[in-house]
C-alpha atoms as a PDB file:
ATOM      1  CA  UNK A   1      -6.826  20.996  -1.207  1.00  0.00           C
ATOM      2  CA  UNK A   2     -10.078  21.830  -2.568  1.00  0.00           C
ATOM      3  CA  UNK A   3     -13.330  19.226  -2.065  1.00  0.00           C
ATOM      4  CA  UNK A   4     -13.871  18.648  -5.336  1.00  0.00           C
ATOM      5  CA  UNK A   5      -9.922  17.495  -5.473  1.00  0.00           C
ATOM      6  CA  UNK A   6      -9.736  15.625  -2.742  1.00  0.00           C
ATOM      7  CA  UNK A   7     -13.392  13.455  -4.616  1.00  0.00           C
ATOM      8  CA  UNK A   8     -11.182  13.557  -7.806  1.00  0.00           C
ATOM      9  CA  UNK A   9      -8.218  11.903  -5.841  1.00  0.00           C
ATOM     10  CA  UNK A  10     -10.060   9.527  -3.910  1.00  0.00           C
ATOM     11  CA  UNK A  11     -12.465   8.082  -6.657  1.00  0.00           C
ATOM     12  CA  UNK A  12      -8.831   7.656  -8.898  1.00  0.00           C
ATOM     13  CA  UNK A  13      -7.552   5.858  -5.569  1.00  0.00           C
ATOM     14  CA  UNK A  14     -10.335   2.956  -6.366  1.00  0.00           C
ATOM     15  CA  UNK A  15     -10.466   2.203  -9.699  1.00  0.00           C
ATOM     16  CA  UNK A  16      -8.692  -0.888 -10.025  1.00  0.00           C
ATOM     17  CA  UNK A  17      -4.903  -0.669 -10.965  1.00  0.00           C
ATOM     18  CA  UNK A  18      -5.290  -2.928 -14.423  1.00  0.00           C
ATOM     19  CA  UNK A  19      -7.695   0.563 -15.474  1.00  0.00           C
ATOM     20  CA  UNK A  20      -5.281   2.271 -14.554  1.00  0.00           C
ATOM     21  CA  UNK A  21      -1.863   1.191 -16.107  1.00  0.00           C
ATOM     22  CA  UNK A  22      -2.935  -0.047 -19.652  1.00  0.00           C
ATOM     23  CA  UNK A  23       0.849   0.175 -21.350  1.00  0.00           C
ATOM     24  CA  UNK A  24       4.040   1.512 -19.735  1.00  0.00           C
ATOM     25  CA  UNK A  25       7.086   2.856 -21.815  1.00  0.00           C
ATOM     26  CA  UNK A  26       9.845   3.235 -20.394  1.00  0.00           C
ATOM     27  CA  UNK A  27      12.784   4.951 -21.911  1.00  0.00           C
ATOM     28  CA  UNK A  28      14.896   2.145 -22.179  1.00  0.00           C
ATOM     29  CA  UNK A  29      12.616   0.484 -24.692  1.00  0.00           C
ATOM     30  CA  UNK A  30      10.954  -2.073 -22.243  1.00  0.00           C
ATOM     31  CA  UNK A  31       7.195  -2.325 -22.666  1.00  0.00           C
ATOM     32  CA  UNK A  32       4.745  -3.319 -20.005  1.00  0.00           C
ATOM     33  CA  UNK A  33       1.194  -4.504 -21.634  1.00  0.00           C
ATOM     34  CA  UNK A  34      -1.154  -4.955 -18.181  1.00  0.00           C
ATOM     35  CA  UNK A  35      -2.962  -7.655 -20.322  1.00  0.00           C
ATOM     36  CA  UNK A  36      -0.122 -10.520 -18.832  1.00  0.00           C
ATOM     37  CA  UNK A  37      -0.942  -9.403 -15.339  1.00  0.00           C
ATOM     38  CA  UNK A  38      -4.560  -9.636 -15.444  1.00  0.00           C
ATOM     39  CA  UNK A  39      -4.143 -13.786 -16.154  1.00  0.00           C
ATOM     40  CA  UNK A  40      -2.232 -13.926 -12.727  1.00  0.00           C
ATOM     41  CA  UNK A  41      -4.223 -11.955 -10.906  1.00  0.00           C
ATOM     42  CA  UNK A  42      -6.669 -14.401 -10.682  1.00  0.00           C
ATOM     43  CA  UNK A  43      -6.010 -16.373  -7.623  1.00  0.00           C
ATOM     44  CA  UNK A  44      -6.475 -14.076  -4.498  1.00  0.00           C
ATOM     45  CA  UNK A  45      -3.750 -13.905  -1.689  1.00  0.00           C
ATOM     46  CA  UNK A  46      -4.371 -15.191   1.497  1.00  0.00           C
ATOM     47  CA  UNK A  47      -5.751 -13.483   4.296  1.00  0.00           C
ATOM     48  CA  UNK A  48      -2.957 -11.907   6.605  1.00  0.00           C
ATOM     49  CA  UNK A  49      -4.204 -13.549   9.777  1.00  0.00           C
ATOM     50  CA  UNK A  50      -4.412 -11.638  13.278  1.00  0.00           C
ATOM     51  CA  UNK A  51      -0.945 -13.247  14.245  1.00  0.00           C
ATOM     52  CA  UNK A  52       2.640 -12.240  14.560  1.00  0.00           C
ATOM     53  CA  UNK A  53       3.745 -14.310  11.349  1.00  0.00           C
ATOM     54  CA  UNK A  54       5.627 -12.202   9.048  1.00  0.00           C
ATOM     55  CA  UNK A  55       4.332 -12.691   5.307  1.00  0.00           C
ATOM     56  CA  UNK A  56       6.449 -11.944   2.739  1.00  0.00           C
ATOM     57  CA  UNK A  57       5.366 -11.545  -1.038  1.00  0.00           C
ATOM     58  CA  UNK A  58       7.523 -12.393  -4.293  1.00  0.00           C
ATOM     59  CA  UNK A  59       7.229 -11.240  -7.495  1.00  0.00           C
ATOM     60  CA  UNK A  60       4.563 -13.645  -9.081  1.00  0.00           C
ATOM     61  CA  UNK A  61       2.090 -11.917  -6.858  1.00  0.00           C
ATOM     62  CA  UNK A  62       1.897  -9.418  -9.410  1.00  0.00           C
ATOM     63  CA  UNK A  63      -1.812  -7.978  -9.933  1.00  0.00           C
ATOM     64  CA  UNK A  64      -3.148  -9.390  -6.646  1.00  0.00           C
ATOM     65  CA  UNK A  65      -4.903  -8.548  -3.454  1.00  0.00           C
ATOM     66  CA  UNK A  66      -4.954  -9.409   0.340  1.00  0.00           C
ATOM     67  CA  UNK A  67      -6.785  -8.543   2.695  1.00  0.00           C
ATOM     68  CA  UNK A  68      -5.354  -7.783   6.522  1.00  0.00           C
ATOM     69  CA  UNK A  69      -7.332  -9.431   9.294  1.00  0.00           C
ATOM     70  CA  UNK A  70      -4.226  -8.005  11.688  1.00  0.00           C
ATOM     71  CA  UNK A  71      -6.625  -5.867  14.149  1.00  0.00           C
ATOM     72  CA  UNK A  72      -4.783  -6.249  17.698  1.00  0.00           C
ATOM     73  CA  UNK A  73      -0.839  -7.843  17.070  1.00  0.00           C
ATOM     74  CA  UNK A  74       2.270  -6.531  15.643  1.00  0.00           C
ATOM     75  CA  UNK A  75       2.304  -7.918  11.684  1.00  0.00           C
ATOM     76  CA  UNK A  76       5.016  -7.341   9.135  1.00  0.00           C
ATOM     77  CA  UNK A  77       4.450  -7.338   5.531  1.00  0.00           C
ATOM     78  CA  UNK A  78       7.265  -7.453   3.003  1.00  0.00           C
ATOM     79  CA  UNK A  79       7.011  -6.882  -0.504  1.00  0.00           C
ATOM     80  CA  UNK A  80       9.046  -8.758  -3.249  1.00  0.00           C
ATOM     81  CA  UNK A  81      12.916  -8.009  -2.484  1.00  0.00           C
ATOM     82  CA  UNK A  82      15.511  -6.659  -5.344  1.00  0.00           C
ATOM     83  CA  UNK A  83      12.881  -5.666  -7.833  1.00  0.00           C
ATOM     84  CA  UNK A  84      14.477  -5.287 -11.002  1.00  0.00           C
ATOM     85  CA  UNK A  85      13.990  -3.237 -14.318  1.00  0.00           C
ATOM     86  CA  UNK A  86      11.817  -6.163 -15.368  1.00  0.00           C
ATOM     87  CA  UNK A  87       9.662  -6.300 -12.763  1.00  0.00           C
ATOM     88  CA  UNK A  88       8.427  -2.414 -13.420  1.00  0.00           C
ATOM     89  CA  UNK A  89       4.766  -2.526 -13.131  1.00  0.00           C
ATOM     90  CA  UNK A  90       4.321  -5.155 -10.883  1.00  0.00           C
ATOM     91  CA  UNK A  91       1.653  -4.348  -8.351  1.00  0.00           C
ATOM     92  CA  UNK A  92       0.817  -5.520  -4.947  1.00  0.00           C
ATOM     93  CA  UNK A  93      -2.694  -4.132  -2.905  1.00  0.00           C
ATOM     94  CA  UNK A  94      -3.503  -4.114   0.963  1.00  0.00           C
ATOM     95  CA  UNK A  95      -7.230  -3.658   1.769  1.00  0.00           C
ATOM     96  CA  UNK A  96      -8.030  -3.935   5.987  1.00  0.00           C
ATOM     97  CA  UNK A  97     -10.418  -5.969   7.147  1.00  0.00           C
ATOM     98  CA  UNK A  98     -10.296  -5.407  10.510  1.00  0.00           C
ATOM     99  CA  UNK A  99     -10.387  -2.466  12.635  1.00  0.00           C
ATOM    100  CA  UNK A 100      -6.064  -1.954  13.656  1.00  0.00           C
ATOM    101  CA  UNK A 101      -6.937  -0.933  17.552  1.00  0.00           C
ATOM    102  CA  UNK A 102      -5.192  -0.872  20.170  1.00  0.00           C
ATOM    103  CA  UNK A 103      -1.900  -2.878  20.187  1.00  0.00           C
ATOM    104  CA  UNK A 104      -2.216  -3.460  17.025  1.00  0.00           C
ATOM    105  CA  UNK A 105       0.946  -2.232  14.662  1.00  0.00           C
ATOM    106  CA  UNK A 106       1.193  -2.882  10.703  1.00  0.00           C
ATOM    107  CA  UNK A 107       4.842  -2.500   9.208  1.00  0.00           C
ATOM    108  CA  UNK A 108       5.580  -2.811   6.037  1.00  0.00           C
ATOM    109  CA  UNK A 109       8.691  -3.143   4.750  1.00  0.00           C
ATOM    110  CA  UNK A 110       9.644  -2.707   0.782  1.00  0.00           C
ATOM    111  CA  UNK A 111      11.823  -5.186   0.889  1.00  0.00           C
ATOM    112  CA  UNK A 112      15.736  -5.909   0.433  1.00  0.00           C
ATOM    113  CA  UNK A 113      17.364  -4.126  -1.676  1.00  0.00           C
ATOM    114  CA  UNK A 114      14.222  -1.362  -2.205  1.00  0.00           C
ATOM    115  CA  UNK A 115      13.018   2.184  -0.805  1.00  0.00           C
ATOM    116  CA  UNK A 116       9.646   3.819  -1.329  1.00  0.00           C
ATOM    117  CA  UNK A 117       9.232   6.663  -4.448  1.00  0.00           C
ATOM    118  CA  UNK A 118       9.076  10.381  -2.692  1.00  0.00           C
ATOM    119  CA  UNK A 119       6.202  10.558  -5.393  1.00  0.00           C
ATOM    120  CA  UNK A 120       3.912   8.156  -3.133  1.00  0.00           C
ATOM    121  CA  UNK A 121       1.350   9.251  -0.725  1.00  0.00           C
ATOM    122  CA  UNK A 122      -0.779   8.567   2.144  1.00  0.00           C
ATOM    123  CA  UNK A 123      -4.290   9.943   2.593  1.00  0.00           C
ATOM    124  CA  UNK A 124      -5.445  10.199   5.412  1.00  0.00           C
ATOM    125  CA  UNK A 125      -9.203  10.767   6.577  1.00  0.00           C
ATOM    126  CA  UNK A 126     -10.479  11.370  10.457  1.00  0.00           C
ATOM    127  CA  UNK A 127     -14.415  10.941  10.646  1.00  0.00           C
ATOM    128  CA  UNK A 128     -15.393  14.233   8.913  1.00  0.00           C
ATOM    129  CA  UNK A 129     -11.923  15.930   7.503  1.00  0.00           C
ATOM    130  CA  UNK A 130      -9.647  14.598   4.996  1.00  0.00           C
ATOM    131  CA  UNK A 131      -6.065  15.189   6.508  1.00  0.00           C
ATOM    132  CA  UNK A 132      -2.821  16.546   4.399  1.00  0.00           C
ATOM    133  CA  UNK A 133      -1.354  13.531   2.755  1.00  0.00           C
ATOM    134  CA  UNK A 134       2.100  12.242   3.846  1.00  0.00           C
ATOM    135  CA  UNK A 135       4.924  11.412   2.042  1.00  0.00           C
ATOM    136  CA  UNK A 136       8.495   9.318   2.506  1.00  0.00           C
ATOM    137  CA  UNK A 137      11.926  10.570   2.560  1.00  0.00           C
ATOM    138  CA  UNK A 138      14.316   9.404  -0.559  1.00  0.00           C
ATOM    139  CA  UNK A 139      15.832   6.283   1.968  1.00  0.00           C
ATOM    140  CA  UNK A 140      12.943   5.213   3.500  1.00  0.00           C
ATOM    141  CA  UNK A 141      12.151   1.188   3.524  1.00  0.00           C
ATOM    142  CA  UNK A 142       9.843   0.957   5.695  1.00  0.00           C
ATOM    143  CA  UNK A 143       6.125   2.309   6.924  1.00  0.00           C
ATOM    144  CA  UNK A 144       4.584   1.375  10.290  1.00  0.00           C
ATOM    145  CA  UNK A 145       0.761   1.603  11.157  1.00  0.00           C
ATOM    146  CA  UNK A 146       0.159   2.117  14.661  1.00  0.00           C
ATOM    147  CA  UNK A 147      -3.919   1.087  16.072  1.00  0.00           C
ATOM    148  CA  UNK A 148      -5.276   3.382  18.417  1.00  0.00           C
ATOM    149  CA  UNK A 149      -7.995   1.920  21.109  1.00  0.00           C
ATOM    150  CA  UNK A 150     -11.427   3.790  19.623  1.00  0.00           C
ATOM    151  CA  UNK A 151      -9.771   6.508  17.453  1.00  0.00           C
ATOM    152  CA  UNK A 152      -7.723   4.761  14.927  1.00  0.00           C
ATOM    153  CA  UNK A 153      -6.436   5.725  11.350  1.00  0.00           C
ATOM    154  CA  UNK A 154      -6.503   2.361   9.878  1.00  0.00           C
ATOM    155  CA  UNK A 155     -10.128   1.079  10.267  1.00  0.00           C
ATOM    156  CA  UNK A 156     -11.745  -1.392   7.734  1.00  0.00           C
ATOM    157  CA  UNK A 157     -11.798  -0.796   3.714  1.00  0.00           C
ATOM    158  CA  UNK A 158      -8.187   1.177   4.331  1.00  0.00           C
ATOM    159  CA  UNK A 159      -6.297   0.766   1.271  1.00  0.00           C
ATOM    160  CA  UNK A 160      -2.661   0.486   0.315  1.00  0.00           C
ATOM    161  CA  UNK A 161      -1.217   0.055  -3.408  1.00  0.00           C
ATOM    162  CA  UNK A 162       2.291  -0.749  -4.024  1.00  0.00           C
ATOM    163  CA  UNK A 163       3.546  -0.654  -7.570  1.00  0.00           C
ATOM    164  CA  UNK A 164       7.412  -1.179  -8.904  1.00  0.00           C
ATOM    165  CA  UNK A 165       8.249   1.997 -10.888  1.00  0.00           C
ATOM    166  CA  UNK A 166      12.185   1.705 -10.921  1.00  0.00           C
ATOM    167  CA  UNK A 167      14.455  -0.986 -10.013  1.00  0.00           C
ATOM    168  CA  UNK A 168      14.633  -1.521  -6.148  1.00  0.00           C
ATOM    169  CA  UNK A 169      11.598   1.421  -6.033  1.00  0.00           C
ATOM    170  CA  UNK A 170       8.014   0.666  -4.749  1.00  0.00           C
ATOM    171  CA  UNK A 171       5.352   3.656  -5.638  1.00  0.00           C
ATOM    172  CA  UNK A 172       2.621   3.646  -2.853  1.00  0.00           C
ATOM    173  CA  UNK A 173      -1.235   5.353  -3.029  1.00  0.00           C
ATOM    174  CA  UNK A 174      -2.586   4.695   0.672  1.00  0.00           C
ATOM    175  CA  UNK A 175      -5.804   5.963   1.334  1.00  0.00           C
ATOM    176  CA  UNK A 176      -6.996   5.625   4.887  1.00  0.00           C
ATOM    177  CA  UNK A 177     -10.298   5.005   6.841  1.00  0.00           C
ATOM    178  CA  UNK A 178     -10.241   5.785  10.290  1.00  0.00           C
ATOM    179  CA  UNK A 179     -12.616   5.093  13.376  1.00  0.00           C
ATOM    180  CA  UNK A 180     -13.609   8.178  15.374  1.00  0.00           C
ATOM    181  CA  UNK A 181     -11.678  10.682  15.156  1.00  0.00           C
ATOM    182  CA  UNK A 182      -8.794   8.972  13.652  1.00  0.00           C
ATOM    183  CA  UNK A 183      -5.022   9.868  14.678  1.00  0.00           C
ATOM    184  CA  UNK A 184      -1.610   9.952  13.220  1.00  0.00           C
ATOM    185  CA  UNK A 185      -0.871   6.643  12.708  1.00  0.00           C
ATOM    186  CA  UNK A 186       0.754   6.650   9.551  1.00  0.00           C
ATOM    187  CA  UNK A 187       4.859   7.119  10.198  1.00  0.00           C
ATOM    188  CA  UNK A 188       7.894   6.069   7.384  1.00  0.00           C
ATOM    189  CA  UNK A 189      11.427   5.018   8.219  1.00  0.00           C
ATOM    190  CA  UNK A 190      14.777   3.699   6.876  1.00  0.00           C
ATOM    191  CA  UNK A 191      15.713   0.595   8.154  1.00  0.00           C
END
């Protein structure tokens, strides 16, 4: 991949996702108008703390973001289960704001009932060299983030977008921001 396409990809990676999605047709005549989301959006999640607690998200957190203060503890995020034709377009954002070291493993899951689009992506980037993205296989459910001590994948201002393009599908972009050299923390399963 070429410099200037890998600058082309990132800088479309951060422009928020209301710029991005103004009006979605889909073929079965259902119309998504980004306008309704925006009026949700408007009340941040909350922090996902540096604890074991699972969070899960539901639908009505359409449009918003959280940030991840997990840095050293296994934490499981699940997005809204059984996403429907209706809820195409909903969209869900991740942005670390700590450093995931060490013992310190991020899963998650799409949910019952979903699996992850083959057409999403993870971006990957190791101090000086952007790294080949990675993509999921047609069952997978679930992504885990594993920390690394001084060299980890997922440092701060990593990102991860999750947007419902099908019923029971989640599209992901994940770009992330590693701490020295980085490592291959990124891996996708079926659960």
């Amino acid at each position: 991949m070429s410099k200037r396409s890998i600058n082309l990809l990132r800088r479309a990676m951060t422009i928020p996702m209301e710029a991005k999605v103004k009006t979605l047709d889909v073929s079965s005549g259902l119309k998504f108008n980004n306008a309704a989301v925006q009026a949700v959006a408007e009340t941040p999640l909350a922090n996902a703390a540096n604890n074991t607690t699972a969070v899960s998200y539901a639908t009505t957190d359409n449009g918003k973001t959280c940030f991840i203060d997990t840095a050293s503890v296994a934490k499981t995020l699940t997005l809204p289960a059984n996403v429907t034709a209706a809820d195409i377009g909903t969209s869900i954002q991740f942005v670390q704001a700590a450093n995931l070291v060490g013992s310190g493993v991020l899963t998650i899951s799409a949910g019952a009932g979903n699996t992850f689009s083959t057409n999403s992506y993870a971006l990957g980037f190791n101090s000086s060299v952007y790294l080949a993205p990675t993509y999921p296989a047609a069952a997978n459910n679930t992504i885990t983030i594993t920390g690394a001590a001084t060299n980890s994948a997922w440092g701060i201002g990593s990102l991860a977008t999750f947007v419902c393009v099908a019923a029971g599908e989640w599209q992901f972009e994940m770009r992330s921001e590693g701490i020295g050299t980085g490592n291959d923390a990124i891996a996708y399963s079926t659960a």
